[in-house]
PDB file of N, CA and C in Angstrom:
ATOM      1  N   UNK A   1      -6.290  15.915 -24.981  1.00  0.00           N
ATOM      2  CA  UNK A   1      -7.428  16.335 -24.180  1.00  0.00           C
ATOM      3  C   UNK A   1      -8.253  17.352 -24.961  1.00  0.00           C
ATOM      4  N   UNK A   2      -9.563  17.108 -25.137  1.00  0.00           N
ATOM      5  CA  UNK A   2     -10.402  18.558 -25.664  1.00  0.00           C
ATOM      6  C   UNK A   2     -10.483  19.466 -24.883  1.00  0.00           C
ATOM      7  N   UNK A   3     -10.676  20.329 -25.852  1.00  0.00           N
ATOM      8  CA  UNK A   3     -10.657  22.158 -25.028  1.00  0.00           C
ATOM      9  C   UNK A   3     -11.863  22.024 -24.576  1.00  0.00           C
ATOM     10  N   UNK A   4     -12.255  22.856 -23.477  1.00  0.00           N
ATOM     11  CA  UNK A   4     -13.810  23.091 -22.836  1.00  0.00           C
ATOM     12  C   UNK A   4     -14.170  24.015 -23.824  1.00  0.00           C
ATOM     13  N   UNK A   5     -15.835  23.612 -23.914  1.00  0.00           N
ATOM     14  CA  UNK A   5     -16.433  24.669 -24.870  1.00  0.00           C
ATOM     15  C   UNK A   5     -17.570  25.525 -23.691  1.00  0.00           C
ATOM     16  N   UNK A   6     -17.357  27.241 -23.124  1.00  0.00           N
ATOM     17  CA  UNK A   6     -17.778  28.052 -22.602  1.00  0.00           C
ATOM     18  C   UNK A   6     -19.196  28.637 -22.916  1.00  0.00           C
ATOM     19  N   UNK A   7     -19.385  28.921 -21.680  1.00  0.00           N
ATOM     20  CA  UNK A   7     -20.548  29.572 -21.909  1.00  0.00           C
ATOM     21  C   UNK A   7     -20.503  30.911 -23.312  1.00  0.00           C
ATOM     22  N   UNK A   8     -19.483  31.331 -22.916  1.00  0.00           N
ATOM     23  CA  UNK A   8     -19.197  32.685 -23.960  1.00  0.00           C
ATOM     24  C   UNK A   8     -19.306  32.106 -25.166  1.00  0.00           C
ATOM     25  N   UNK A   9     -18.026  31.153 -25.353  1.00  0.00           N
ATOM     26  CA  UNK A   9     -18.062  30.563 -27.124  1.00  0.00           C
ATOM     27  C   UNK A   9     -19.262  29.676 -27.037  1.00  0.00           C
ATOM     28  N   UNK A  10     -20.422  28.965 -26.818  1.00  0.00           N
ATOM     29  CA  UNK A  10     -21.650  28.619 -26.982  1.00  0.00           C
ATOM     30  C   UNK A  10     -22.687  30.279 -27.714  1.00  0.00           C
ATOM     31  N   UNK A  11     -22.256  31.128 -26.647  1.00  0.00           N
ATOM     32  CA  UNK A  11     -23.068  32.528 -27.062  1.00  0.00           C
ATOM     33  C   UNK A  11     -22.963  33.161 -28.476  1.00  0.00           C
ATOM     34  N   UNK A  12     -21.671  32.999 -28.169  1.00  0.00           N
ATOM     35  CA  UNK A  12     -21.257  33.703 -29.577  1.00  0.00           C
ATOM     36  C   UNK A  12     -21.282  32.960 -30.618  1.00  0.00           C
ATOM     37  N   UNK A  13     -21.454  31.486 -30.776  1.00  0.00           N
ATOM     38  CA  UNK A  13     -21.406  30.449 -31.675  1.00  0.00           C
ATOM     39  C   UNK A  13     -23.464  30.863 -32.028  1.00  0.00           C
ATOM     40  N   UNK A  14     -23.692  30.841 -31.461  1.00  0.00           N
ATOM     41  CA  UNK A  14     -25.697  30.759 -31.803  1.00  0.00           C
ATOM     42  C   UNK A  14     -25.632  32.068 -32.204  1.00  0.00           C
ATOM     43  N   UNK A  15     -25.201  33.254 -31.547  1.00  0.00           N
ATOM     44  CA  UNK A  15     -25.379  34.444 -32.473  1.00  0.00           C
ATOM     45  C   UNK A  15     -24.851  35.215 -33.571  1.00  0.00           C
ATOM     46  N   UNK A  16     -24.091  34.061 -34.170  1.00  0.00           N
ATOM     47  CA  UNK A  16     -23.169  34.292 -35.363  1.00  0.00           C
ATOM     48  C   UNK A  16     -23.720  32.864 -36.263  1.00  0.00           C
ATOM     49  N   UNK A  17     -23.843  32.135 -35.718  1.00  0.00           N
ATOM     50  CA  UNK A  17     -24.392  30.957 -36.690  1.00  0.00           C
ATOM     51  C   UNK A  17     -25.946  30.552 -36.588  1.00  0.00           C
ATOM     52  N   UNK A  18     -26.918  31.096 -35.855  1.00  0.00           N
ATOM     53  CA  UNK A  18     -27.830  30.745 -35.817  1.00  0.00           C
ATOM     54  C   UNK A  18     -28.734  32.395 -36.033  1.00  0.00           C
ATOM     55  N   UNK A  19     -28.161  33.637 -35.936  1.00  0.00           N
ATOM     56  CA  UNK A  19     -28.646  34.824 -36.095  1.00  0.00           C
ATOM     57  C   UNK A  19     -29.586  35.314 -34.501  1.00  0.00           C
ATOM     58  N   UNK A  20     -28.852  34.951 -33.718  1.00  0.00           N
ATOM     59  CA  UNK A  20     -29.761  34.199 -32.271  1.00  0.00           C
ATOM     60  C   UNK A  20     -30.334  35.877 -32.139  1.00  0.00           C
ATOM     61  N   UNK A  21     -31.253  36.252 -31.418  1.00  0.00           N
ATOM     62  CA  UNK A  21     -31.116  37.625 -30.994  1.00  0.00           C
ATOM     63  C   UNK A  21     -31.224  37.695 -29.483  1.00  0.00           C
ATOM     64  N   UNK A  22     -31.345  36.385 -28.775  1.00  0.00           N
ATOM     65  CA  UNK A  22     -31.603  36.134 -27.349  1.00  0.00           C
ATOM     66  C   UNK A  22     -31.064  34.566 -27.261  1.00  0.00           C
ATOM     67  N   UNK A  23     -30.059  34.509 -25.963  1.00  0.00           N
ATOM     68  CA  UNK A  23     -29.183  33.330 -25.687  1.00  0.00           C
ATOM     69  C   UNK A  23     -29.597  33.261 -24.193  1.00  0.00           C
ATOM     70  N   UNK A  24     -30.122  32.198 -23.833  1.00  0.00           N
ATOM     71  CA  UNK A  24     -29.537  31.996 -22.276  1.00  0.00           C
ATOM     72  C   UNK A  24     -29.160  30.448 -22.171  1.00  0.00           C
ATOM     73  N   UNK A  25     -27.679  30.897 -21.369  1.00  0.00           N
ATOM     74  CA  UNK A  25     -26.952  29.006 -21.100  1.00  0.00           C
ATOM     75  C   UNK A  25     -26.681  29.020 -19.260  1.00  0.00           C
ATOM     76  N   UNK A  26     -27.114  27.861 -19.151  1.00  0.00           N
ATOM     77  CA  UNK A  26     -27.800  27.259 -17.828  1.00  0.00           C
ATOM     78  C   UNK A  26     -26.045  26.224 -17.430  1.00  0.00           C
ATOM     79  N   UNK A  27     -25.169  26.224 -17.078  1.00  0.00           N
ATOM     80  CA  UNK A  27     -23.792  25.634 -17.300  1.00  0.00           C
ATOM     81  C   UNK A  27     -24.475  24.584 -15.652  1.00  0.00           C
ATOM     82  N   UNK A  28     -24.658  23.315 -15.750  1.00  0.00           N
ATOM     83  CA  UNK A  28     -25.089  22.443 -15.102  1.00  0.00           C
ATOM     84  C   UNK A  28     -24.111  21.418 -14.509  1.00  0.00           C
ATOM     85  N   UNK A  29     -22.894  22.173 -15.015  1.00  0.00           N
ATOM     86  CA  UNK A  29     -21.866  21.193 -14.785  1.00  0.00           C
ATOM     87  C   UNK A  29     -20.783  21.647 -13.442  1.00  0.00           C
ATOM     88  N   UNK A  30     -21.443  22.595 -12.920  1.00  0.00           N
ATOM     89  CA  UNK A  30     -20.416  23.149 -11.770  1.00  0.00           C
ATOM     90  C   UNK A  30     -19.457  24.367 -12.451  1.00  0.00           C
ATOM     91  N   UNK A  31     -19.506  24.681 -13.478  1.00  0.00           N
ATOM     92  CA  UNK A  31     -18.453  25.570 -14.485  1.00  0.00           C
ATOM     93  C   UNK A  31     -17.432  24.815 -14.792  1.00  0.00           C
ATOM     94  N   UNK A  32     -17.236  23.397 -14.945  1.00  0.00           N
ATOM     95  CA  UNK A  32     -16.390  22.180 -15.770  1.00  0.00           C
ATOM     96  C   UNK A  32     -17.158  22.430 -17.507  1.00  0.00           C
ATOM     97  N   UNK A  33     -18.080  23.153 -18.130  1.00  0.00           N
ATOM     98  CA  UNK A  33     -18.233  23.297 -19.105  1.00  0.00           C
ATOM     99  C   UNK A  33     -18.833  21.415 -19.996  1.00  0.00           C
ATOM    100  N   UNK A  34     -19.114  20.639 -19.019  1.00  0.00           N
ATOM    101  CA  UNK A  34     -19.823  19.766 -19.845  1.00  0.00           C
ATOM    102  C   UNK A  34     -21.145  19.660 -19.853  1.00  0.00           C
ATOM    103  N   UNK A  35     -22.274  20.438 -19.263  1.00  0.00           N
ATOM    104  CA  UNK A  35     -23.466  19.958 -19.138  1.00  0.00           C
ATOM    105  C   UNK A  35     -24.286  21.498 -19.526  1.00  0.00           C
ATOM    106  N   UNK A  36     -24.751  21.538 -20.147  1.00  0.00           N
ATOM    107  CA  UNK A  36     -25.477  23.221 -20.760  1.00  0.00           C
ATOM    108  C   UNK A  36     -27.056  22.892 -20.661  1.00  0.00           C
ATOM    109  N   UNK A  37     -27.750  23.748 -20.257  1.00  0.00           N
ATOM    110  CA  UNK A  37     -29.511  24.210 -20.702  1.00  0.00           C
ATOM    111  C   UNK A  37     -28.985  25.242 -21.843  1.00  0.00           C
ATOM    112  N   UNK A  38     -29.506  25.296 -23.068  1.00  0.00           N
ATOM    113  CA  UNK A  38     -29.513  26.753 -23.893  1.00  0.00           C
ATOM    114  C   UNK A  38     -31.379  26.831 -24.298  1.00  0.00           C
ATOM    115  N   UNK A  39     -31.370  28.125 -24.270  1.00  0.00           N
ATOM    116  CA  UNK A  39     -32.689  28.727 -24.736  1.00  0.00           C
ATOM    117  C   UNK A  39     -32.191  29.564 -26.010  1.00  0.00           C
ATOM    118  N   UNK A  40     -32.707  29.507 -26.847  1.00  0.00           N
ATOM    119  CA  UNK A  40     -32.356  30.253 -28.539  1.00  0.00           C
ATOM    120  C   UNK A  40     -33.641  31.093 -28.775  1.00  0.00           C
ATOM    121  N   UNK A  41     -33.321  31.813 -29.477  1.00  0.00           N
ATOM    122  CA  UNK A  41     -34.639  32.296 -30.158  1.00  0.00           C
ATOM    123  C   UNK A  41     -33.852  33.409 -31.479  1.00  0.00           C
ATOM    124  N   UNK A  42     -34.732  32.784 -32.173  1.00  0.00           N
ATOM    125  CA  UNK A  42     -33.937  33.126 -33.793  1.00  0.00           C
ATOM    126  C   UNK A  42     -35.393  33.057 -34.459  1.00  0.00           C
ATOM    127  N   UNK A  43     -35.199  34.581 -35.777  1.00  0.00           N
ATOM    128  CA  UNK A  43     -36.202  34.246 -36.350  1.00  0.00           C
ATOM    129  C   UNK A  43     -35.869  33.305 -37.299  1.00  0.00           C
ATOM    130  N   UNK A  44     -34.340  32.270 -37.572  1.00  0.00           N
ATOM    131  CA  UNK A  44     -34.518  31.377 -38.410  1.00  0.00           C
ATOM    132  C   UNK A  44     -35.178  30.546 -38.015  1.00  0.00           C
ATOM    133  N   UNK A  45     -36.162  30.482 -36.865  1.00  0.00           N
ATOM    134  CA  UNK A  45     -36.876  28.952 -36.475  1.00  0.00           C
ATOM    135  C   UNK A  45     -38.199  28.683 -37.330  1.00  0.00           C
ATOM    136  N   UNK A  46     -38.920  29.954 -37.823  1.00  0.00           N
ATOM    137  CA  UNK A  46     -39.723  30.475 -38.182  1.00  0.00           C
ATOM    138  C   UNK A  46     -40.705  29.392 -39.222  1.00  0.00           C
ATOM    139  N   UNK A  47     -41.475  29.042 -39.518  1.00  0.00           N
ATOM    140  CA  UNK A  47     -41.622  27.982 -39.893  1.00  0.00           C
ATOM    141  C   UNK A  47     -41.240  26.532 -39.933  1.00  0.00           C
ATOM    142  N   UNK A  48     -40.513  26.262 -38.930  1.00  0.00           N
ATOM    143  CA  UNK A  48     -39.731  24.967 -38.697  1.00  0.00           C
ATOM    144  C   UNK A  48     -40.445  24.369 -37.160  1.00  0.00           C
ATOM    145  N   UNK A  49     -40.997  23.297 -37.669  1.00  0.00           N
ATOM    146  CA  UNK A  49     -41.138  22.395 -36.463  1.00  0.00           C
ATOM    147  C   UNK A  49     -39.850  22.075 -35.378  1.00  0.00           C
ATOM    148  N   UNK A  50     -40.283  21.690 -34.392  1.00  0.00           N
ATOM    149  CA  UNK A  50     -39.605  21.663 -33.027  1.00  0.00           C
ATOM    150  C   UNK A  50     -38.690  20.711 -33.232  1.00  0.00           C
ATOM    151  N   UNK A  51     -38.552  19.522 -33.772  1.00  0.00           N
ATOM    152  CA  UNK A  51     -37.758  18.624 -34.396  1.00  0.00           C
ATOM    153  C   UNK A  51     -36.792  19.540 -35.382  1.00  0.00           C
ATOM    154  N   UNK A  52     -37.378  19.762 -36.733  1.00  0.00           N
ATOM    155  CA  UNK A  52     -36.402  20.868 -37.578  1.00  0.00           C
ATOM    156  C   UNK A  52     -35.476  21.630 -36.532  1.00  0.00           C
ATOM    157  N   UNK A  53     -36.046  22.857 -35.934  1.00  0.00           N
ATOM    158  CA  UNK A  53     -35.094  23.364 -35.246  1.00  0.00           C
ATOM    159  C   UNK A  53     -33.614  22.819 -33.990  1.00  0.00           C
ATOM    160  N   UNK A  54     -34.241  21.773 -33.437  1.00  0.00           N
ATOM    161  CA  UNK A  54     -33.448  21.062 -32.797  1.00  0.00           C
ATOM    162  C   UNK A  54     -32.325  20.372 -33.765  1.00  0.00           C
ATOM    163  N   UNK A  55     -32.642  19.787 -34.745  1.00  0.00           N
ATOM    164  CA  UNK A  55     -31.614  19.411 -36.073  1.00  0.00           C
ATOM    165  C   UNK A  55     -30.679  20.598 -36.436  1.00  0.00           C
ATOM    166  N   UNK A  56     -31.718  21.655 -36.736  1.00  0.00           N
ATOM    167  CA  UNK A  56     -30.310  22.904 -37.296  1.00  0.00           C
ATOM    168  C   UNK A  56     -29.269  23.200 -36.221  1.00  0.00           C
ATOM    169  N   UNK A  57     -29.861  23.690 -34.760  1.00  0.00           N
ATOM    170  CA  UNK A  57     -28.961  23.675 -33.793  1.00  0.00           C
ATOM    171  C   UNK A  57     -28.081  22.652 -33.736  1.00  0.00           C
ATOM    172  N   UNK A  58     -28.136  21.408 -33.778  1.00  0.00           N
ATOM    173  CA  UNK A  58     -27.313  20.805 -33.677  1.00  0.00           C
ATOM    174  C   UNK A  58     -26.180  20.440 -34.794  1.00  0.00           C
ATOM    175  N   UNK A  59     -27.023  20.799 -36.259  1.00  0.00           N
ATOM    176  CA  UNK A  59     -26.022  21.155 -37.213  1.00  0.00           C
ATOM    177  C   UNK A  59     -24.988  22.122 -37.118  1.00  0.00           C
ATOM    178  N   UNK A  60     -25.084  23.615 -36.886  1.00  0.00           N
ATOM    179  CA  UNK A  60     -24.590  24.400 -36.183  1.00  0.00           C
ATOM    180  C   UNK A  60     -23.576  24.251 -35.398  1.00  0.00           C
ATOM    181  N   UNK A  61     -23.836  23.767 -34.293  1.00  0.00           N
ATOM    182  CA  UNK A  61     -22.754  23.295 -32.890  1.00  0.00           C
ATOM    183  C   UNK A  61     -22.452  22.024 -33.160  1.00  0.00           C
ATOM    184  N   UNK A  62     -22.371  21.356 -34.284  1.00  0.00           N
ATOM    185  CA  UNK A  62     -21.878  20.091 -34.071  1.00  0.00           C
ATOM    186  C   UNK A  62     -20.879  19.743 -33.627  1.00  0.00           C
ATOM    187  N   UNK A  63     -19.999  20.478 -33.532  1.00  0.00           N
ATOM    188  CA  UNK A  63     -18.323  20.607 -33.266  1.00  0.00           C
ATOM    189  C   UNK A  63     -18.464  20.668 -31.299  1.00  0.00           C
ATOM    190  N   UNK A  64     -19.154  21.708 -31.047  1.00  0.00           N
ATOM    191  CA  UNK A  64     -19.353  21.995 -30.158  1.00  0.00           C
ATOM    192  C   UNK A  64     -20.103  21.172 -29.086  1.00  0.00           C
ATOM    193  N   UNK A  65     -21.044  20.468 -29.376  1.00  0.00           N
ATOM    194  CA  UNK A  65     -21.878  19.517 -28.876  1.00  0.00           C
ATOM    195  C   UNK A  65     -20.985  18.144 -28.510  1.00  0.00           C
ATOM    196  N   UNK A  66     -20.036  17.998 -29.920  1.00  0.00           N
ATOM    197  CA  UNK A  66     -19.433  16.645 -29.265  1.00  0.00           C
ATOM    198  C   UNK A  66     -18.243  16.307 -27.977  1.00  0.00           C
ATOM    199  N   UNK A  67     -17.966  18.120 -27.849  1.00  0.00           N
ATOM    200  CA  UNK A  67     -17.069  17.995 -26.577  1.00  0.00           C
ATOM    201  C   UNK A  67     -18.329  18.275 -24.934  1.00  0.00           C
ATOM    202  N   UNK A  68     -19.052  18.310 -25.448  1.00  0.00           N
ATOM    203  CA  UNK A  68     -20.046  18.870 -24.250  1.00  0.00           C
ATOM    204  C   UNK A  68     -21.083  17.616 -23.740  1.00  0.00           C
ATOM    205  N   UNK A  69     -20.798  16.724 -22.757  1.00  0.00           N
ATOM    206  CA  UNK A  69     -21.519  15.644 -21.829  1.00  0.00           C
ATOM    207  C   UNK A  69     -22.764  15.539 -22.498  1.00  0.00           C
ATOM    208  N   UNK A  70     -23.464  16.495 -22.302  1.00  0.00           N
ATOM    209  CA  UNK A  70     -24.727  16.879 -21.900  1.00  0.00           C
ATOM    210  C   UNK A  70     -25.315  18.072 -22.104  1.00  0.00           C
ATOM    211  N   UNK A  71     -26.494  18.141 -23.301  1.00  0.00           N
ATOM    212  CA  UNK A  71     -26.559  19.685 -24.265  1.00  0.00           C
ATOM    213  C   UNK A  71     -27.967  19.364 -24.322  1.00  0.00           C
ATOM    214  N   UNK A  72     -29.042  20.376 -23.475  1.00  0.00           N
ATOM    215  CA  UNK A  72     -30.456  20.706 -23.633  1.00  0.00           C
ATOM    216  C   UNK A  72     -30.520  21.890 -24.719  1.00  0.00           C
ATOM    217  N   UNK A  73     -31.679  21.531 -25.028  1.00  0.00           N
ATOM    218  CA  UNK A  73     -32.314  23.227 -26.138  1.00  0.00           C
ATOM    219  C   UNK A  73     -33.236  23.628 -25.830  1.00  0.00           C
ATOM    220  N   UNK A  74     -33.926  24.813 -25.686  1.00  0.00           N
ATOM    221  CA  UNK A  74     -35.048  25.443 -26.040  1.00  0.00           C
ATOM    222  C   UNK A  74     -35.335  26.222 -27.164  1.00  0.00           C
ATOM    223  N   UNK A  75     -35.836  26.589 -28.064  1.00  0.00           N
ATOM    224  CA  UNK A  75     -35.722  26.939 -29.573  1.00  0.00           C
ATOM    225  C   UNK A  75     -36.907  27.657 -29.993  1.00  0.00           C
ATOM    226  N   UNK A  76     -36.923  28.740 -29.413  1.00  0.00           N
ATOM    227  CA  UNK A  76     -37.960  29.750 -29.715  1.00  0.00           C
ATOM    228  C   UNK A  76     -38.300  30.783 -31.487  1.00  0.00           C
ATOM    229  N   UNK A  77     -39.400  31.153 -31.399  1.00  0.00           N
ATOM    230  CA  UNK A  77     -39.212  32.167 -32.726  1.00  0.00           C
ATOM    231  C   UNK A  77     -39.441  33.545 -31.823  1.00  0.00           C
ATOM    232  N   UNK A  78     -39.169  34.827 -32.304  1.00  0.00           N
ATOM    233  CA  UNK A  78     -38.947  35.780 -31.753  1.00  0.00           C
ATOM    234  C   UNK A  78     -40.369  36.205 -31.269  1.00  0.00           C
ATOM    235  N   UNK A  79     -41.349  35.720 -32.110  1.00  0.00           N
ATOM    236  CA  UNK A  79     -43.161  35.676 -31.704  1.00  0.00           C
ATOM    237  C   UNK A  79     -43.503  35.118 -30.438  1.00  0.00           C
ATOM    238  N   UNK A  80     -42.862  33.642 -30.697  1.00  0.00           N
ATOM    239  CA  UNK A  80     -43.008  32.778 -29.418  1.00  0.00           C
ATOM    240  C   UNK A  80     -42.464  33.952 -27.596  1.00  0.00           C
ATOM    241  N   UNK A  81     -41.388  33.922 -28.257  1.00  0.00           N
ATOM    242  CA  UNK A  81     -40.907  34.266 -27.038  1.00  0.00           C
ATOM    243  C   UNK A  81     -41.123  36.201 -26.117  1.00  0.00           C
ATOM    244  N   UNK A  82     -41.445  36.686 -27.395  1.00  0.00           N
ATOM    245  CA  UNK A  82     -42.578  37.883 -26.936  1.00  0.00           C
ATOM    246  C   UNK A  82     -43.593  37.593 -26.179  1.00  0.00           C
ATOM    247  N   UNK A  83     -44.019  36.760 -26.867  1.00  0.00           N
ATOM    248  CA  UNK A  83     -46.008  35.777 -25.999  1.00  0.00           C
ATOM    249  C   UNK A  83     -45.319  35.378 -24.971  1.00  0.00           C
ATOM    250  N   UNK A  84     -44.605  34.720 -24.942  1.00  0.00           N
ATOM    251  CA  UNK A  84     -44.145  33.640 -23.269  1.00  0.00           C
ATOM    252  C   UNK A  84     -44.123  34.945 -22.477  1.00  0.00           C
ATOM    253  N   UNK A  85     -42.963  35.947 -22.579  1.00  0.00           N
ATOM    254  CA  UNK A  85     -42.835  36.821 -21.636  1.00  0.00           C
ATOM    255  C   UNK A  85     -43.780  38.081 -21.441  1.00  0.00           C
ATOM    256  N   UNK A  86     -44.623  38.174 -22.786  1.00  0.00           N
ATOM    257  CA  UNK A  86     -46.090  39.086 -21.870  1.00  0.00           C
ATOM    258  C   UNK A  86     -47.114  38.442 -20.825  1.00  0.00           C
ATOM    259  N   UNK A  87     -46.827  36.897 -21.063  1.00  0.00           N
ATOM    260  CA  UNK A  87     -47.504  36.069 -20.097  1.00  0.00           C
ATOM    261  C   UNK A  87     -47.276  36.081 -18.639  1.00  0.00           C
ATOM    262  N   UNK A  88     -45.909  36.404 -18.785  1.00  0.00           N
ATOM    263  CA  UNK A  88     -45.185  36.316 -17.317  1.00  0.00           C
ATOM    264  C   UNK A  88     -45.624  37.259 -16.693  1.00  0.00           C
ATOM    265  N   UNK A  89     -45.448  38.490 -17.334  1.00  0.00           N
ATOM    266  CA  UNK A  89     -45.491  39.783 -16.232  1.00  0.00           C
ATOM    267  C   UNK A  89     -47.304  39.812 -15.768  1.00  0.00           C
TER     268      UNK A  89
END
Protein backbone atom coordinates (compact mmCIF):
# COMPACT_ATOMS: atom_id res chain seq x y z
CA UNK A 1 0.00 0.00 0.00
CA UNK A 2 1.47 3.68 -0.55
CA UNK A 3 2.01 6.00 2.23
CA UNK A 4 -0.36 9.16 2.04
CA UNK A 5 1.48 12.16 0.99
CA UNK A 6 0.22 15.28 3.65
CA UNK A 7 -0.50 18.43 3.53
CA UNK A 8 2.69 19.11 5.78
CA UNK A 9 5.15 16.87 3.60
CA UNK A 10 3.63 18.65 0.25
CA UNK A 11 4.69 22.08 2.34
CA UNK A 12 7.77 21.24 3.23
CA UNK A 13 8.61 19.41 -0.08
CA UNK A 14 7.93 23.07 -2.25
CA UNK A 15 9.82 24.95 0.40
CA UNK A 16 12.90 23.00 0.37
CA UNK A 17 12.77 22.01 -3.28
CA UNK A 18 11.17 24.69 -4.98
CA UNK A 19 12.60 27.73 -2.51
CA UNK A 20 8.64 28.36 -2.10
CA UNK A 21 8.30 31.49 0.20
CA UNK A 22 4.35 31.10 0.24
CA UNK A 23 2.41 27.54 0.13
CA UNK A 24 -1.25 27.13 0.27
CA UNK A 25 -2.77 23.31 -0.08
CA UNK A 26 -6.53 23.06 -0.57
CA UNK A 27 -6.71 18.87 0.62
CA UNK A 28 -10.06 18.11 -1.60
CA UNK A 29 -10.08 14.77 -0.64
CA UNK A 30 -11.92 14.81 2.77
CA UNK A 31 -8.21 14.57 4.59
CA UNK A 32 -7.71 10.89 2.70
CA UNK A 33 -4.65 12.95 1.23
CA UNK A 34 -5.46 12.16 -2.55
CA UNK A 35 -6.81 15.24 -4.12
CA UNK A 36 -4.67 18.74 -3.43
CA UNK A 37 -5.24 22.59 -4.88
CA UNK A 38 -1.47 24.01 -4.24
CA UNK A 39 -0.71 27.72 -4.83
CA UNK A 40 3.36 28.25 -5.00
CA UNK A 41 5.04 31.25 -5.36
CA UNK A 42 8.81 31.08 -5.77
CA UNK A 43 11.06 33.51 -7.17
CA UNK A 44 12.37 30.42 -9.18
CA UNK A 45 9.30 30.96 -11.51
CA UNK A 46 10.78 34.12 -12.60
CA UNK A 47 11.14 34.16 -16.16
CA UNK A 48 9.44 30.89 -16.89
CA UNK A 49 6.25 30.58 -18.70
CA UNK A 50 3.16 28.99 -17.07
CA UNK A 51 3.81 25.68 -18.85
CA UNK A 52 7.76 25.82 -17.68
CA UNK A 53 6.71 26.28 -14.21
CA UNK A 54 4.04 23.65 -14.06
CA UNK A 55 6.90 21.12 -15.56
CA UNK A 56 9.45 22.08 -12.73
CA UNK A 57 6.76 21.52 -10.06
CA UNK A 58 6.05 18.51 -11.24
CA UNK A 59 9.70 17.58 -11.65
CA UNK A 60 10.11 18.34 -8.06
CA UNK A 61 7.10 16.29 -6.60
CA UNK A 62 7.32 13.67 -8.95
CA UNK A 63 7.49 11.11 -6.31
CA UNK A 64 4.87 12.84 -4.64
CA UNK A 65 2.34 13.46 -7.36
CA UNK A 66 2.27 9.79 -8.31
CA UNK A 67 0.73 8.73 -4.97
CA UNK A 68 -1.75 11.71 -5.05
CA UNK A 69 -5.34 11.08 -7.30
CA UNK A 70 -5.54 14.40 -8.17
CA UNK A 71 -2.83 17.47 -8.01
CA UNK A 72 -3.89 21.24 -9.14
CA UNK A 73 -1.15 24.16 -9.25
CA UNK A 74 -1.08 27.68 -9.07
CA UNK A 75 2.52 29.01 -9.70
CA UNK A 76 3.11 32.47 -8.89
CA UNK A 77 6.41 34.82 -8.95
CA UNK A 78 6.76 36.75 -5.75
CA UNK A 79 5.79 40.10 -8.11
CA UNK A 80 2.77 38.34 -9.29
CA UNK A 81 1.50 37.56 -6.11
CA UNK A 82 2.25 41.04 -4.30
CA UNK A 83 -0.03 42.61 -7.38
CA UNK A 84 -2.85 39.91 -6.88
CA UNK A 85 -3.04 40.75 -3.17
CA UNK A 86 -2.76 44.71 -3.36
CA UNK A 87 -5.68 44.13 -5.69
CA UNK A 88 -7.67 42.46 -3.16
CA UNK A 89 -7.60 44.77 -0.33
Amino acid sequence: MSEIVTQEHLTAALKERLQAEHVEIIDNSGGCGSAYEVIIVSSLFEGKSLLERHRLVNEKLKDEIAKIHAFSQKSYTPTQWSSMNQTQK
